[in-house]
PDB file of N, CA and C in Angstrom:
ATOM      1  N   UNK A   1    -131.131 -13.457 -49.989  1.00  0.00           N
ATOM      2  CA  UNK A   1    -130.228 -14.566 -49.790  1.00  0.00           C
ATOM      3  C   UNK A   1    -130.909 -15.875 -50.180  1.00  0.00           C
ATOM      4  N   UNK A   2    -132.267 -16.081 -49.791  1.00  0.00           N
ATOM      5  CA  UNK A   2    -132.838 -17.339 -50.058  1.00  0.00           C
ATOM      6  C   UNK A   2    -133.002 -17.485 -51.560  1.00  0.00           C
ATOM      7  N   UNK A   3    -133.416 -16.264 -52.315  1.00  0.00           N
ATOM      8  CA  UNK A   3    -133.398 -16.843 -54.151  1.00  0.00           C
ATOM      9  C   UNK A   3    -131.700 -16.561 -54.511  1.00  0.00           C
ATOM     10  N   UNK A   4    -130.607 -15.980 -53.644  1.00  0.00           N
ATOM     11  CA  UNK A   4    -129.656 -17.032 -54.708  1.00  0.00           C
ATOM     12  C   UNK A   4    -129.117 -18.471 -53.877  1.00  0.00           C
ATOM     13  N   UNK A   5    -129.348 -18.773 -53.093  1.00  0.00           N
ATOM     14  CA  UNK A   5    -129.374 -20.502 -52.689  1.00  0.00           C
ATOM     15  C   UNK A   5    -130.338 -20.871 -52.856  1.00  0.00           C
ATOM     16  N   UNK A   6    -131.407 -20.443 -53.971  1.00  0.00           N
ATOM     17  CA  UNK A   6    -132.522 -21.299 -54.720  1.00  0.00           C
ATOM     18  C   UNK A   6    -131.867 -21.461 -56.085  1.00  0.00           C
ATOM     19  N   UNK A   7    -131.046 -20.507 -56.721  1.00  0.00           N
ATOM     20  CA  UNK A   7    -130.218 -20.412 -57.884  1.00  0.00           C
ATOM     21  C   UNK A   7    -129.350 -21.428 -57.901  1.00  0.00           C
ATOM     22  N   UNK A   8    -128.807 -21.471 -56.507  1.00  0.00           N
ATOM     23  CA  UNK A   8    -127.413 -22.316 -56.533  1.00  0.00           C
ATOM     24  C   UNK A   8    -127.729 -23.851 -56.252  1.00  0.00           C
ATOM     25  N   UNK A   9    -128.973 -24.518 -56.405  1.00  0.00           N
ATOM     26  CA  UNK A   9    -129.449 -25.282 -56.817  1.00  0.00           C
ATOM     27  C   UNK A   9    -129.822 -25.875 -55.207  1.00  0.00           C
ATOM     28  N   UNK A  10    -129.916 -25.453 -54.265  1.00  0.00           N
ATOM     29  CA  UNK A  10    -130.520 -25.078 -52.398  1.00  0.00           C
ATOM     30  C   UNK A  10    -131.800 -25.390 -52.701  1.00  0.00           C
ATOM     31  N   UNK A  11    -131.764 -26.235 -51.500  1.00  0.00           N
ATOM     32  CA  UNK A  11    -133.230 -26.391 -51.214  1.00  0.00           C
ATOM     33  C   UNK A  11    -133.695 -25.440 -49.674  1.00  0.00           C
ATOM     34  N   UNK A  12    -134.986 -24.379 -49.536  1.00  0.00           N
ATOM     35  CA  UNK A  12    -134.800 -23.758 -48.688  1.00  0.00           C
ATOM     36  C   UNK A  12    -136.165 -24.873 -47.347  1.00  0.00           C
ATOM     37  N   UNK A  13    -135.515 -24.898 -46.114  1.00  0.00           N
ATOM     38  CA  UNK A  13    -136.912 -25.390 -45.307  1.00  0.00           C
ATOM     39  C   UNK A  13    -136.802 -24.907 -44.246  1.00  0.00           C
ATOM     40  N   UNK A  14    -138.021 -25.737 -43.597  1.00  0.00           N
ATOM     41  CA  UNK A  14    -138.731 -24.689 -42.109  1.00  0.00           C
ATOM     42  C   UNK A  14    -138.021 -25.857 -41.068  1.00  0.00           C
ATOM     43  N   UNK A  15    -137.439 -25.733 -39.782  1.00  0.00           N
ATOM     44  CA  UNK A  15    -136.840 -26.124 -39.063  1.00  0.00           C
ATOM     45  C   UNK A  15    -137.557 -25.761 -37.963  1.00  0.00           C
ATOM     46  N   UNK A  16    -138.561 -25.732 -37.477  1.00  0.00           N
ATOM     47  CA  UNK A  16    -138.891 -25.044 -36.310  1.00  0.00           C
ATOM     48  C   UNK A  16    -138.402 -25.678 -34.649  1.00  0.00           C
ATOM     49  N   UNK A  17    -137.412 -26.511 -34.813  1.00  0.00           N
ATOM     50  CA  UNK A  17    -136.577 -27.173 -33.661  1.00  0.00           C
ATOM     51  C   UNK A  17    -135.688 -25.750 -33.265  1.00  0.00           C
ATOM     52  N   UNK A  18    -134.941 -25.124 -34.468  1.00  0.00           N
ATOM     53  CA  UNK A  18    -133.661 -24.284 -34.836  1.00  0.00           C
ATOM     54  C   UNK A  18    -133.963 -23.571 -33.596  1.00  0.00           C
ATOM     55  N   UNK A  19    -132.806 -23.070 -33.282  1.00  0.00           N
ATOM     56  CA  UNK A  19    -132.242 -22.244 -32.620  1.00  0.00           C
ATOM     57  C   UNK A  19    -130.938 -21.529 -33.179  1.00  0.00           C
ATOM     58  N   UNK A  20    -131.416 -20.023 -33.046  1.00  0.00           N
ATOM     59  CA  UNK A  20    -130.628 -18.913 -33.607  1.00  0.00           C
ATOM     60  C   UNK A  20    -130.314 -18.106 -32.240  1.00  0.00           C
ATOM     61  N   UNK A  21    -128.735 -18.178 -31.948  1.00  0.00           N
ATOM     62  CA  UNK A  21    -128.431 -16.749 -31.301  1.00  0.00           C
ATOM     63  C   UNK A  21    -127.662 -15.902 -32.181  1.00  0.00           C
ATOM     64  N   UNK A  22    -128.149 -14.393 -32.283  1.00  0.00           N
ATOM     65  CA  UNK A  22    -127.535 -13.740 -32.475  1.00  0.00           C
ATOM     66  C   UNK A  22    -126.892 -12.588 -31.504  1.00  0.00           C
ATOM     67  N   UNK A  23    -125.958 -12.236 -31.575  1.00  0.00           N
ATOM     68  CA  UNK A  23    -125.040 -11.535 -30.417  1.00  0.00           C
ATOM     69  C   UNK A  23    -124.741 -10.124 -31.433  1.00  0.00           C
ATOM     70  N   UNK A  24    -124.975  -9.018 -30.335  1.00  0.00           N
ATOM     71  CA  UNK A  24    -125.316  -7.852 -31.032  1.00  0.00           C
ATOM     72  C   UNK A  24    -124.303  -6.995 -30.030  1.00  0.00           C
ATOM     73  N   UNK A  25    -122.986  -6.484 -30.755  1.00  0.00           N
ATOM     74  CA  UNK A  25    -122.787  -5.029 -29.945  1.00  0.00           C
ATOM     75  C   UNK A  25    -123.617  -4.451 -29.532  1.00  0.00           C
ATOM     76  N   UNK A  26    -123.732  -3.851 -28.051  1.00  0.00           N
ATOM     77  CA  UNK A  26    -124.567  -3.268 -27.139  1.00  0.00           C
ATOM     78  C   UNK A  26    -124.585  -1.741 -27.842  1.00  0.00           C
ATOM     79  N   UNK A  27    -123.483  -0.951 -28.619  1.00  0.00           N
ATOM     80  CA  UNK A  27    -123.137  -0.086 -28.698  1.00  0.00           C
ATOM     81  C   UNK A  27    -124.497  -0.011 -30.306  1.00  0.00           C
ATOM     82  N   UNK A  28    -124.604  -1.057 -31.037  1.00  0.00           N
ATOM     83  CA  UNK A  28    -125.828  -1.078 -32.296  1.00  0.00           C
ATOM     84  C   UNK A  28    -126.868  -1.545 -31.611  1.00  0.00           C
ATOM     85  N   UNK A  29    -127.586  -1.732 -30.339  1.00  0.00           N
ATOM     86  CA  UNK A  29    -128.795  -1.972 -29.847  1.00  0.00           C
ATOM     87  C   UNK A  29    -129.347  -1.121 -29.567  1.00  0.00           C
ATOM     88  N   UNK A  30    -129.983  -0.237 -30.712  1.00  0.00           N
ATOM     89  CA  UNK A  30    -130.560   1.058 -30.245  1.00  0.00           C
ATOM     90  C   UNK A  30    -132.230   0.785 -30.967  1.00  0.00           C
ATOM     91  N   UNK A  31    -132.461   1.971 -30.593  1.00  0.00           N
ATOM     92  CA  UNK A  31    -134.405   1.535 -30.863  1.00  0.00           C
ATOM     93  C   UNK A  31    -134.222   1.893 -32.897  1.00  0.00           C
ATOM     94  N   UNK A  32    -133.122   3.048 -33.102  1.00  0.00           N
ATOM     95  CA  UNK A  32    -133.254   3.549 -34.402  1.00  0.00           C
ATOM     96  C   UNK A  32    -132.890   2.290 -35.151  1.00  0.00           C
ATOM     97  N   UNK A  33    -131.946   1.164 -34.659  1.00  0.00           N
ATOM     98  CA  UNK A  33    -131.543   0.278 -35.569  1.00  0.00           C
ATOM     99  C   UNK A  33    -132.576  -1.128 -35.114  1.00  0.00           C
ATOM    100  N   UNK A  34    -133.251  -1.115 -34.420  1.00  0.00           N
ATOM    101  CA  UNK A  34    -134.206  -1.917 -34.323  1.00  0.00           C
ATOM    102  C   UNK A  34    -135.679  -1.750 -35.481  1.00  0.00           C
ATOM    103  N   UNK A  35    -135.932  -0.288 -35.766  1.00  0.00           N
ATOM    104  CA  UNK A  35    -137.005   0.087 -36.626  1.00  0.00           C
ATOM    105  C   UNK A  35    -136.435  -0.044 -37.983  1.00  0.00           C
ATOM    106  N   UNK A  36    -135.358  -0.108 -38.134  1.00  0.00           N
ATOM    107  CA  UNK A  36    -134.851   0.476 -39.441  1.00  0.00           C
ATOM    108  C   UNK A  36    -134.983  -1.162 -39.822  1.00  0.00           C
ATOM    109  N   UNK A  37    -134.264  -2.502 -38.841  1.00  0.00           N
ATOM    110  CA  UNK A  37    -134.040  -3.554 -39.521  1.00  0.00           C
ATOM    111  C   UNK A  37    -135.601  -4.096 -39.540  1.00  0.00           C
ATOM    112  N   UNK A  38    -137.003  -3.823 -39.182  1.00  0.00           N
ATOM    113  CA  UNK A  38    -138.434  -4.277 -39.015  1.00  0.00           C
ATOM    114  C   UNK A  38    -138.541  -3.696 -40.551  1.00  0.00           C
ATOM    115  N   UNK A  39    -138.306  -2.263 -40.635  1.00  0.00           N
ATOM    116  CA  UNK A  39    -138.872  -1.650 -42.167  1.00  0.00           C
ATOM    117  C   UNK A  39    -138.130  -2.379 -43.044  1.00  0.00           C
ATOM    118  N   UNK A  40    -136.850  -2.723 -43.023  1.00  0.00           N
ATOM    119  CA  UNK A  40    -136.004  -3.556 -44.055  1.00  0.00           C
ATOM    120  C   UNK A  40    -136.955  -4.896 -44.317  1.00  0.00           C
ATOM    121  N   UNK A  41    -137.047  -5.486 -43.074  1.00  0.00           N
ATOM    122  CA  UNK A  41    -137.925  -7.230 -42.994  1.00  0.00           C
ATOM    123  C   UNK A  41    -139.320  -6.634 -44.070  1.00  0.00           C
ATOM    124  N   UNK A  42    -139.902  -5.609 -43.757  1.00  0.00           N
ATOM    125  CA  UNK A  42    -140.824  -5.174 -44.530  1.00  0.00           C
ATOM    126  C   UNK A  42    -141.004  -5.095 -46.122  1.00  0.00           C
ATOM    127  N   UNK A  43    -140.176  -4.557 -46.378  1.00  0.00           N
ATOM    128  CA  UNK A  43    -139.509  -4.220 -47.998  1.00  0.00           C
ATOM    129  C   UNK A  43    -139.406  -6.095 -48.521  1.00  0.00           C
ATOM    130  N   UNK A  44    -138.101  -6.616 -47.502  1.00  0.00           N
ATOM    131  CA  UNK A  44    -137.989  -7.686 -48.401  1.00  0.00           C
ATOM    132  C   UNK A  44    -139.593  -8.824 -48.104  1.00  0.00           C
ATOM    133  N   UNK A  45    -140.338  -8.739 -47.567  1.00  0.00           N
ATOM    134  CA  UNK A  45    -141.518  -9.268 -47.774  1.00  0.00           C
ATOM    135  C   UNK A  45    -142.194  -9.138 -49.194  1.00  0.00           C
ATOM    136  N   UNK A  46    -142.191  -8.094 -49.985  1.00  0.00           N
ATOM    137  CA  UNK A  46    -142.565  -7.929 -50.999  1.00  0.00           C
ATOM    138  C   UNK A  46    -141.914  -8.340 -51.766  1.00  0.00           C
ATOM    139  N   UNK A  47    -141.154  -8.926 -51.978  1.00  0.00           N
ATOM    140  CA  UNK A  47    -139.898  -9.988 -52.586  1.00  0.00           C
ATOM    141  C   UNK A  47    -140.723 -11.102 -52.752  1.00  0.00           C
ATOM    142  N   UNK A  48    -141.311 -11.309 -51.976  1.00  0.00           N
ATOM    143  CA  UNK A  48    -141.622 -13.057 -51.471  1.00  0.00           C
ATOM    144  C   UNK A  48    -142.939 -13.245 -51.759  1.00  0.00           C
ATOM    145  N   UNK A  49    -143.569 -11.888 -51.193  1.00  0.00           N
ATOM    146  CA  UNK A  49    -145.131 -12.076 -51.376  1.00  0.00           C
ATOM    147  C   UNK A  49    -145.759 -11.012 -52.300  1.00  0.00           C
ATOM    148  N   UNK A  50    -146.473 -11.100 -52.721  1.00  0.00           N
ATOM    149  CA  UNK A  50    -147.503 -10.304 -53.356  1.00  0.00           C
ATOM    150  C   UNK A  50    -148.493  -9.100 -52.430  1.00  0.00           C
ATOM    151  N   UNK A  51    -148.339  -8.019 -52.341  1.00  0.00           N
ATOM    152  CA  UNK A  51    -149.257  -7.412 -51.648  1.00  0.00           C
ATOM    153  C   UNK A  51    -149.781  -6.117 -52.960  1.00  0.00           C
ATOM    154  N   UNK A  52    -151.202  -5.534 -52.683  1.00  0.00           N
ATOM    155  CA  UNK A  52    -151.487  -4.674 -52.876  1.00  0.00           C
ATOM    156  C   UNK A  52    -151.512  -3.116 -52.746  1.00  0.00           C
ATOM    157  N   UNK A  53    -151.303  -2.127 -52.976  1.00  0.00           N
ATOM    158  CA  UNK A  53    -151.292  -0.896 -52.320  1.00  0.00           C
ATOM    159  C   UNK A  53    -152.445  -0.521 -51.574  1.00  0.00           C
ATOM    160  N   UNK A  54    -153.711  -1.358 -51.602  1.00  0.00           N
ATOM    161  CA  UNK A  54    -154.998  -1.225 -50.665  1.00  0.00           C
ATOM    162  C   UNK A  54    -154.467  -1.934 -49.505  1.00  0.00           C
ATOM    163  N   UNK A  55    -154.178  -3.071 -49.399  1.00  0.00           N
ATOM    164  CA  UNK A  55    -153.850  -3.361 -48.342  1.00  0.00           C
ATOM    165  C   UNK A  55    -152.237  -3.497 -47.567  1.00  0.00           C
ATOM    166  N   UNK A  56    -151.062  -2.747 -48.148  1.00  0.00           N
ATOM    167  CA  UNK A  56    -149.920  -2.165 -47.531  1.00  0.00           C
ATOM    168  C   UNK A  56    -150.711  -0.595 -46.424  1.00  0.00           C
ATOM    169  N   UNK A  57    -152.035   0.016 -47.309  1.00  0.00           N
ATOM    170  CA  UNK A  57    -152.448   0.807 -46.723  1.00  0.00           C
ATOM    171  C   UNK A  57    -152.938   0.667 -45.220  1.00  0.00           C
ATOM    172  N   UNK A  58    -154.045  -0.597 -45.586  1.00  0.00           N
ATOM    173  CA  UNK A  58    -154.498  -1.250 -44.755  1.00  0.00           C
ATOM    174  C   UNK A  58    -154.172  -1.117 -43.070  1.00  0.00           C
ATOM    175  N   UNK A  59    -152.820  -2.160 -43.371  1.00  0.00           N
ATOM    176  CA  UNK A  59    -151.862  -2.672 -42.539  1.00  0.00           C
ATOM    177  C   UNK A  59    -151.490  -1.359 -42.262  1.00  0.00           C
ATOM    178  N   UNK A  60    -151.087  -0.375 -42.449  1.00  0.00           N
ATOM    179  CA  UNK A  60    -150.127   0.659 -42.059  1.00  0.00           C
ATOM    180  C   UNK A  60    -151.445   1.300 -41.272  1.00  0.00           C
ATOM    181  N   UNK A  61    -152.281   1.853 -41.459  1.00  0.00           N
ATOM    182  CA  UNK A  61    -153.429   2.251 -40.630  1.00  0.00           C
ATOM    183  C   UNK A  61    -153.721   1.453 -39.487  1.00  0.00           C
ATOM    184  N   UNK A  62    -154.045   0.451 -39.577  1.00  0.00           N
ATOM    185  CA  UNK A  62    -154.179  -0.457 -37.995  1.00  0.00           C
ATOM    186  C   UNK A  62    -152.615  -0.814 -37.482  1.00  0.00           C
ATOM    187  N   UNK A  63    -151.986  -0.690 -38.027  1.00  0.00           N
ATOM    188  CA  UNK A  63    -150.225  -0.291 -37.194  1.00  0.00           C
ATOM    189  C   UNK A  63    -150.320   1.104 -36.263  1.00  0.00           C
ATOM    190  N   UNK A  64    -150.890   1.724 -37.604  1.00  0.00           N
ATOM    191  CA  UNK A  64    -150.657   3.362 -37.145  1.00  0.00           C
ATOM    192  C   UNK A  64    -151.184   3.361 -35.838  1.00  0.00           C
ATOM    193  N   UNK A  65    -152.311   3.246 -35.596  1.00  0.00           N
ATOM    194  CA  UNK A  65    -153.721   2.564 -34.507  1.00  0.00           C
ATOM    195  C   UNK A  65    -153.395   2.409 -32.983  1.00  0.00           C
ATOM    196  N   UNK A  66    -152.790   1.012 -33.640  1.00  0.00           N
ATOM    197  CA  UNK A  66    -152.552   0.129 -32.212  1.00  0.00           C
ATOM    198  C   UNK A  66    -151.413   0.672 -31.847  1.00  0.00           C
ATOM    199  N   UNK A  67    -150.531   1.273 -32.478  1.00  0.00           N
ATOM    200  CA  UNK A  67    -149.194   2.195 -31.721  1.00  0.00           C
ATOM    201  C   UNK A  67    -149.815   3.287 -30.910  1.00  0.00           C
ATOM    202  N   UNK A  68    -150.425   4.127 -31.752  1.00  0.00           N
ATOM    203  CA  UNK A  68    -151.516   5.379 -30.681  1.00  0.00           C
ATOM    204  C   UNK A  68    -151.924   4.836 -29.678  1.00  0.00           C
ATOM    205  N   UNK A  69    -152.507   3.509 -29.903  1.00  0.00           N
ATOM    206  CA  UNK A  69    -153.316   3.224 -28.879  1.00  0.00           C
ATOM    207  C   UNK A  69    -152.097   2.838 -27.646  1.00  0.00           C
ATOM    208  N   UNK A  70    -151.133   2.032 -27.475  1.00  0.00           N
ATOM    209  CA  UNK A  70    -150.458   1.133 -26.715  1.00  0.00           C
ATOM    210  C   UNK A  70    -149.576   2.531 -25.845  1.00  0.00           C
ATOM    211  N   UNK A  71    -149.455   3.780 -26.945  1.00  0.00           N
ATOM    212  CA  UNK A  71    -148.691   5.279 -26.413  1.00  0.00           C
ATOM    213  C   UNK A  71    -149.862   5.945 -25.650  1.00  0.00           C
ATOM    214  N   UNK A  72    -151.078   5.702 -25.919  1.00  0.00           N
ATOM    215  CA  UNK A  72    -152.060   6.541 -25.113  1.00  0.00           C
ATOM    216  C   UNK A  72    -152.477   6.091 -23.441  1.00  0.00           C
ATOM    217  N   UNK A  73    -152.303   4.655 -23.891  1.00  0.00           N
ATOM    218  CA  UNK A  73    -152.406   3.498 -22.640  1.00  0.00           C
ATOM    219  C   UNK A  73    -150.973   3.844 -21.839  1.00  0.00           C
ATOM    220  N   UNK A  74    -149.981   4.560 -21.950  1.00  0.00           N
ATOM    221  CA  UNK A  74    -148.959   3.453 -21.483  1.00  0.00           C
ATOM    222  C   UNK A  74    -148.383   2.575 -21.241  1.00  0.00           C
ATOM    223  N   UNK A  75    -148.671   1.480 -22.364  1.00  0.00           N
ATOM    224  CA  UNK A  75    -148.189  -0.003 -22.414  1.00  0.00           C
ATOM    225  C   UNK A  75    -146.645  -0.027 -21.925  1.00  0.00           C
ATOM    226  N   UNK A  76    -146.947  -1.103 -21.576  1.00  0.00           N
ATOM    227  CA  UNK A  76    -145.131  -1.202 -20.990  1.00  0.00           C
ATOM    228  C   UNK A  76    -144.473  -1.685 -22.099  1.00  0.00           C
ATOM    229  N   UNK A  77    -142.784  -1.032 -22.043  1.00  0.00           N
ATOM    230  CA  UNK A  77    -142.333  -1.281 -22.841  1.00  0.00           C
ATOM    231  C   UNK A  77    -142.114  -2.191 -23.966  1.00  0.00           C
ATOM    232  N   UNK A  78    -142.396  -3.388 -23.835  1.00  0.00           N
ATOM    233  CA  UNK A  78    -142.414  -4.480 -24.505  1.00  0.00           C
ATOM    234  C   UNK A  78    -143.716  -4.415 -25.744  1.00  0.00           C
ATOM    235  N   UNK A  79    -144.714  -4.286 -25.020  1.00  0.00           N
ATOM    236  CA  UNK A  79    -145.841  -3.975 -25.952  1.00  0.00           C
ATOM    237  C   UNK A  79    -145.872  -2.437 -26.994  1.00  0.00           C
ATOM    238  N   UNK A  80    -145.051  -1.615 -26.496  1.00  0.00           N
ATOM    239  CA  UNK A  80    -144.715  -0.245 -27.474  1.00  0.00           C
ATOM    240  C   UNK A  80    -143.678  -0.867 -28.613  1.00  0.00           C
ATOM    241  N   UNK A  81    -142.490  -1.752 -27.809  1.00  0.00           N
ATOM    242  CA  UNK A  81    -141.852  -2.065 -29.267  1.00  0.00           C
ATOM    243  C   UNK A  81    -142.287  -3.589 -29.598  1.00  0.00           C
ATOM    244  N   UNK A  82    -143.416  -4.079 -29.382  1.00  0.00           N
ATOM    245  CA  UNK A  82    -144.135  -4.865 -30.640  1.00  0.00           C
ATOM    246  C   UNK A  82    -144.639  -4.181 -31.575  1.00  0.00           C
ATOM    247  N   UNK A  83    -145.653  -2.755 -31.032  1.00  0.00           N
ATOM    248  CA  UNK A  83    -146.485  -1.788 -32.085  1.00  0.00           C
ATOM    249  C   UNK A  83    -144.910  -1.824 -32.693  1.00  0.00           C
ATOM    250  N   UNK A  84    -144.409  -0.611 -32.263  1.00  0.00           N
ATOM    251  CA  UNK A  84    -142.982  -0.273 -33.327  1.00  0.00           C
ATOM    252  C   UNK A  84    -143.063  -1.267 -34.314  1.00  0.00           C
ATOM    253  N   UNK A  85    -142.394  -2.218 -33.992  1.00  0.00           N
ATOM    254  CA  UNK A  85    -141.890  -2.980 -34.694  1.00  0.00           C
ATOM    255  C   UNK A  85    -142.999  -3.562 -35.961  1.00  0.00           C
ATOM    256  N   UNK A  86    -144.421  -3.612 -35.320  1.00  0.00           N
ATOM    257  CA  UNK A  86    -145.225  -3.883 -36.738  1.00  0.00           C
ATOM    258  C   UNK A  86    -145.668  -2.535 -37.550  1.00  0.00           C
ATOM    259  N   UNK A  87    -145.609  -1.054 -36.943  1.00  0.00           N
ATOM    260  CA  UNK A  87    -145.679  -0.015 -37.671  1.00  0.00           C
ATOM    261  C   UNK A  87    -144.971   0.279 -38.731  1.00  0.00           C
ATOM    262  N   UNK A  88    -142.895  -0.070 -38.242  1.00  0.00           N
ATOM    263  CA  UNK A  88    -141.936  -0.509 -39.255  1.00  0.00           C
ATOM    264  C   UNK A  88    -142.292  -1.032 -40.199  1.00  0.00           C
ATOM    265  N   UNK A  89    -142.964  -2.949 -39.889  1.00  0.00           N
ATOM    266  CA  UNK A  89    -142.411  -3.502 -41.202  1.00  0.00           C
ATOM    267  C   UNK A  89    -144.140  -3.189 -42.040  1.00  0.00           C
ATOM    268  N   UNK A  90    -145.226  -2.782 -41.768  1.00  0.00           N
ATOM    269  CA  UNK A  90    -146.043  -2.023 -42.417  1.00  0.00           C
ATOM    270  C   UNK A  90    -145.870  -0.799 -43.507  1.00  0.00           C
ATOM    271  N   UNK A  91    -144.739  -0.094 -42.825  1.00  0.00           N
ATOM    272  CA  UNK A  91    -144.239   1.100 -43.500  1.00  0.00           C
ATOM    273  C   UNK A  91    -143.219   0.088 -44.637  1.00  0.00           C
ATOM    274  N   UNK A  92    -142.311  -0.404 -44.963  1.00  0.00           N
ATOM    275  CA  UNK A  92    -141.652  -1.193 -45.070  1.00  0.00           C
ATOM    276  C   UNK A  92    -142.262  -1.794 -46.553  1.00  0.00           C
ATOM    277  N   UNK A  93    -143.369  -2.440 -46.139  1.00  0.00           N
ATOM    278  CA  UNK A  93    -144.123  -3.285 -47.237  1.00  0.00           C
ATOM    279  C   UNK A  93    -144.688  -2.438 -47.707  1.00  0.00           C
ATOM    280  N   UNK A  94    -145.270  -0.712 -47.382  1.00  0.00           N
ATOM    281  CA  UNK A  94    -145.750   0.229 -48.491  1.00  0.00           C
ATOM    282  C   UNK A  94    -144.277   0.897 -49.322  1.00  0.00           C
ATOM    283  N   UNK A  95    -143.666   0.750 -48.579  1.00  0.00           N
ATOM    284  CA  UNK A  95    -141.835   1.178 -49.527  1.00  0.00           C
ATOM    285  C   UNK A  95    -142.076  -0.347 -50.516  1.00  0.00           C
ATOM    286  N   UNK A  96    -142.204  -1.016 -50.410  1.00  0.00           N
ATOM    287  CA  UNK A  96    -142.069  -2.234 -51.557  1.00  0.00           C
ATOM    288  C   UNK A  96    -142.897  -2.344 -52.440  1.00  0.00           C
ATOM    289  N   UNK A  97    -144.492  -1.917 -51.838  1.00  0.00           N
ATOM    290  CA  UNK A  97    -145.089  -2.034 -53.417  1.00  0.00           C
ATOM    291  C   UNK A  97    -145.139  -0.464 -54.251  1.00  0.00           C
ATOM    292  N   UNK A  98    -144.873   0.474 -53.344  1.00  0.00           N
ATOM    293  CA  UNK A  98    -144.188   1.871 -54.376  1.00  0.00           C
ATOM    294  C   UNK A  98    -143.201   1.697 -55.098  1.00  0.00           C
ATOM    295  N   UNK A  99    -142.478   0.911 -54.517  1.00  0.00           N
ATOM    296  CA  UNK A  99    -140.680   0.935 -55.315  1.00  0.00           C
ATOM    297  C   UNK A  99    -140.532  -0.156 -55.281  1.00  0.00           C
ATOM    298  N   UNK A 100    -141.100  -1.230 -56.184  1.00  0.00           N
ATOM    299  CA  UNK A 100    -140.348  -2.519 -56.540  1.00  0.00           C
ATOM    300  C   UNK A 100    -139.471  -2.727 -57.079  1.00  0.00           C
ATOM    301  N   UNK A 101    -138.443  -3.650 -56.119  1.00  0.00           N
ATOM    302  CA  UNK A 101    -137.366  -3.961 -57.086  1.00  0.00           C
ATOM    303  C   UNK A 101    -137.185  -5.208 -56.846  1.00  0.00           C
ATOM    304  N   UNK A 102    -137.314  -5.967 -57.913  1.00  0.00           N
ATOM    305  CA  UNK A 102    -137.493  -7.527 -58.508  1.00  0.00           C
ATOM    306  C   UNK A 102    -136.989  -8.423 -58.989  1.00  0.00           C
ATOM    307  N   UNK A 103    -135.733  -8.802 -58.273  1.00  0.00           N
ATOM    308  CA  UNK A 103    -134.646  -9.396 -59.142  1.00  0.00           C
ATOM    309  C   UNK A 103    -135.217 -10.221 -60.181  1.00  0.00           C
TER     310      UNK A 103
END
């Protein structure tokens, strides 16, 4: 979305005042659509940034890690879906530099 309102002659900036609610059917608040939209955020990172396949590896190994670790601990919930959520968009950014697609 941000390179075609860079097309459409948009200027994009950082607002860090902003406030975003988003309101989510309870019935799509599930953990499967929570991982799926982290691996998506993942993919389109490689859009934006440049990464390597050494270090998509990287990242996905110390994801892999600290998830084992936070499941071996019993971290309370909150801290299992932070791991999740950075294991996702790790996995995510190795789907992007295997399969680039580059508008």
């Amino acid at each position: 979305m941000s390179q075609r309102l860079r097309r459409g002659g948009f200027r994009i900036g950082y607002a860090p005042e902003a406030l975003v609610l988003h309101e989510v059917d309870p019935e799509r608040a599930s953990r499967e659509r929570f991982i799926r939209i982290a691996r998506e955020r993942g993919y389109c990172r490689t859009i934006h940034e440049r990464h390597s396949k050494r270090e998509a590896l990287a990242a996905l190994a110390v994801a892999r890690t600290r998830l084992f670790v936070a499941r071996a601990l019993n971290a309370p919930i909150e801290r299992l879906a932070r791991e999740e959520r950075r294991f996702a968009v790790a996995r995510g950014i190795l789907d992007g530099v295997r399969n680039p697609r580059r508008p």
